[in-house]
C-alpha atoms as a PDB file:
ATOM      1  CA  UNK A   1      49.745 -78.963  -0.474  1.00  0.00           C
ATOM      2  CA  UNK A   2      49.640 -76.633   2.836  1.00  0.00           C
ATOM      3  CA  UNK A   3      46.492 -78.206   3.354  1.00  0.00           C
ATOM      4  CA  UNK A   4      48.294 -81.495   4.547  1.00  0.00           C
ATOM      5  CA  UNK A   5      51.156 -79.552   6.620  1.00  0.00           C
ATOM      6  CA  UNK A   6      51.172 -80.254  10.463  1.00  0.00           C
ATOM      7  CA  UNK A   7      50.436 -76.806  12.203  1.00  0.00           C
ATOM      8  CA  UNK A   8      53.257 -75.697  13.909  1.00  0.00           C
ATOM      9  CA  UNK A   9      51.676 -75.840  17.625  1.00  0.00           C
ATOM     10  CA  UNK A  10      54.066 -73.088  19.515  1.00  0.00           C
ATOM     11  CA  UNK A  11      52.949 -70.413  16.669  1.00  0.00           C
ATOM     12  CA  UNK A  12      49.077 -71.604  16.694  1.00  0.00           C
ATOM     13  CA  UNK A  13      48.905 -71.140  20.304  1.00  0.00           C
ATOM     14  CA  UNK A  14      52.280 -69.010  21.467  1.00  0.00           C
ATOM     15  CA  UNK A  15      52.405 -66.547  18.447  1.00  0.00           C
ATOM     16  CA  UNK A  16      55.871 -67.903  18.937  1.00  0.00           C
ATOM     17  CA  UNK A  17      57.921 -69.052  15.496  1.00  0.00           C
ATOM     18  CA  UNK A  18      59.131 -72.190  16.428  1.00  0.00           C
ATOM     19  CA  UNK A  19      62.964 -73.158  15.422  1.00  0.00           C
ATOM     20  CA  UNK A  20      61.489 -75.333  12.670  1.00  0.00           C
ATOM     21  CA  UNK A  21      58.713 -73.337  11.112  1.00  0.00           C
ATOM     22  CA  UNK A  22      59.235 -73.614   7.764  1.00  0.00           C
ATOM     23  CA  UNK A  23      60.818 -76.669   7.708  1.00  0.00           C
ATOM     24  CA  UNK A  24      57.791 -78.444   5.733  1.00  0.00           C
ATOM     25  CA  UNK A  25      57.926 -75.505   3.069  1.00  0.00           C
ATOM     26  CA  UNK A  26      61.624 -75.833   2.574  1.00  0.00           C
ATOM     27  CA  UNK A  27      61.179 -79.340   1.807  1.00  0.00           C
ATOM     28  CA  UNK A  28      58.351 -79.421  -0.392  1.00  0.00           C
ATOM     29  CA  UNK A  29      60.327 -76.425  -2.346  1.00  0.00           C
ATOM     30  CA  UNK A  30      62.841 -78.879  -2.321  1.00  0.00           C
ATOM     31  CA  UNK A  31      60.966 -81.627  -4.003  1.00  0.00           C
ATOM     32  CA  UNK A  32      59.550 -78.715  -6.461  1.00  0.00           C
ATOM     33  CA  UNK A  33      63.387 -77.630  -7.572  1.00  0.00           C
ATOM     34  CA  UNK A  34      62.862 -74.385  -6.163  1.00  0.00           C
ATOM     35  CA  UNK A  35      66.681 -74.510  -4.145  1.00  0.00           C
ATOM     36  CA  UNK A  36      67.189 -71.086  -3.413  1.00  0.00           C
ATOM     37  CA  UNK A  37      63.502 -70.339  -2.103  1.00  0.00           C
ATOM     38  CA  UNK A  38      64.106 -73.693  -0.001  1.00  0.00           C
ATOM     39  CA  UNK A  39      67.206 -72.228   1.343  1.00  0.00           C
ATOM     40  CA  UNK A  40      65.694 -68.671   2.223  1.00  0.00           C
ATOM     41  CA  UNK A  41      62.462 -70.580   3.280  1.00  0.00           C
ATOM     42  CA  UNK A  42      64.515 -72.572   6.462  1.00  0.00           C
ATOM     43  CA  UNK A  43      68.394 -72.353   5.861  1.00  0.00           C
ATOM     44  CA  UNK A  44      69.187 -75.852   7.734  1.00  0.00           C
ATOM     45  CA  UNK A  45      67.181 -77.800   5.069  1.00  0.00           C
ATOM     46  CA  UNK A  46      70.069 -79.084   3.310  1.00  0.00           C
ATOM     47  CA  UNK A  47      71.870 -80.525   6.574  1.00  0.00           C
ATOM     48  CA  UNK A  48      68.701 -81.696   7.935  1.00  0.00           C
ATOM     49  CA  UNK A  49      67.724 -83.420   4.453  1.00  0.00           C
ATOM     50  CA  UNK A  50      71.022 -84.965   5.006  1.00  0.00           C
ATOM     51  CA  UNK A  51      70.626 -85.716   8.426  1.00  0.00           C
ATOM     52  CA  UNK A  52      67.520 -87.863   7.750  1.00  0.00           C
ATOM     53  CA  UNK A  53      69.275 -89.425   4.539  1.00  0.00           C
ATOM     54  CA  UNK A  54      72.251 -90.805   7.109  1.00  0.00           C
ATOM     55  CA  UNK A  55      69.622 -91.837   9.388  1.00  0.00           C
ATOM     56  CA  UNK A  56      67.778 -93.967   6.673  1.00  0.00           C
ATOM     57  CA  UNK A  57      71.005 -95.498   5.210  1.00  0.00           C
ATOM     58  CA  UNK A  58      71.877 -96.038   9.089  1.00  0.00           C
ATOM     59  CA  UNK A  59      68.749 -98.481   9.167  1.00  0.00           C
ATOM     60  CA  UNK A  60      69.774 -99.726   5.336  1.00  0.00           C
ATOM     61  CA  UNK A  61      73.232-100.473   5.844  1.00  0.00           C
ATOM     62  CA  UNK A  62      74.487-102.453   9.063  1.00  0.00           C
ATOM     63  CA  UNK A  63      77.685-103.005   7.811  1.00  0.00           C
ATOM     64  CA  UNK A  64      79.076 -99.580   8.630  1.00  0.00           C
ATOM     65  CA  UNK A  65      78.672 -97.416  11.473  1.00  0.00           C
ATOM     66  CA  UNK A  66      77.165 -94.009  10.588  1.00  0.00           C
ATOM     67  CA  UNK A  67      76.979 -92.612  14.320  1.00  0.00           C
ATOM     68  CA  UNK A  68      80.073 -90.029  14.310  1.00  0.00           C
ATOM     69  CA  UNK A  69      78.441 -88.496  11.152  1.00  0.00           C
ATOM     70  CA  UNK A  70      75.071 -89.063  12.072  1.00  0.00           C
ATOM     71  CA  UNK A  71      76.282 -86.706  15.291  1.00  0.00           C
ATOM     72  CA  UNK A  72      77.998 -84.188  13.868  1.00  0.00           C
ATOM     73  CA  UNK A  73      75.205 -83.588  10.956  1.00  0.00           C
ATOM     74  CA  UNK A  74      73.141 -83.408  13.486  1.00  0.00           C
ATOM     75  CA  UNK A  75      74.756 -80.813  15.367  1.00  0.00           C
ATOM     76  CA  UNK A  76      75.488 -78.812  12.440  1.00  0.00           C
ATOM     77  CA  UNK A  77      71.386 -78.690  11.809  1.00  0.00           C
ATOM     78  CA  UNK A  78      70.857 -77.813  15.410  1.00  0.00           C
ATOM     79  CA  UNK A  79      73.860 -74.843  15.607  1.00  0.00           C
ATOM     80  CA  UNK A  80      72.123 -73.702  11.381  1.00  0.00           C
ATOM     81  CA  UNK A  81      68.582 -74.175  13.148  1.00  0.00           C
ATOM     82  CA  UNK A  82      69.315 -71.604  16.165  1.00  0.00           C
ATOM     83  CA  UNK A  83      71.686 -69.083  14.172  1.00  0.00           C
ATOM     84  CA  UNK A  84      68.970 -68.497  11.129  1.00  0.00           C
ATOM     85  CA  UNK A  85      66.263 -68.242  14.071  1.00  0.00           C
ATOM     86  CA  UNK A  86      68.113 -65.156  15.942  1.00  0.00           C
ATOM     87  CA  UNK A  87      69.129 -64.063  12.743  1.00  0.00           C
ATOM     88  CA  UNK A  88      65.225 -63.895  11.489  1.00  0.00           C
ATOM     89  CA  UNK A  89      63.874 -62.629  14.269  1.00  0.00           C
ATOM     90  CA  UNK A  90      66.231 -60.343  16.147  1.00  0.00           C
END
């Protein structure tokens, strides 16, 4: 499966971890039933697995307006996203 992954571009050429590397691992742990590796693998998976699942049910469902918790998921990923970076690397 790592065969199909998208290279993560800042890494490849910065030697830089991006604040998504290991996004596409967490998910496909995800869709494997390995939770807790997910979790370990990129803590915000579980908001940001939300985040796109609000997004798609945005587009799905025009009778209800999603955008307060669309924004607040989305800063919840964000503030998850930079706290487990600093956190892994510092």
């Amino acid at each position: 499966m790592e065969e199909y992954m998208l290279p993560c571009l800042s890494k490849k050429y910065l030697g830089i971890e991006c604040f998504g590397c290991g996004s596409q691992r967490a998910i496909v742990l995800l869709f494997q039933g390995e939770f807790k590796a997910a979790f370990f693998m990129f803590p915000a998976v579980y908001t940001l697995v939300m985040l796109f699942g609000l997004v798609a049910l945005n587009f799905i469902d025009k009778t209800r307006n999603y955008h307060r918790l669309i924004v607040s998921t989305a800063i919840i990923t964000a503030t998850t996203m930079v706290i487990s970076y600093f956190i892994k690397h510092f």
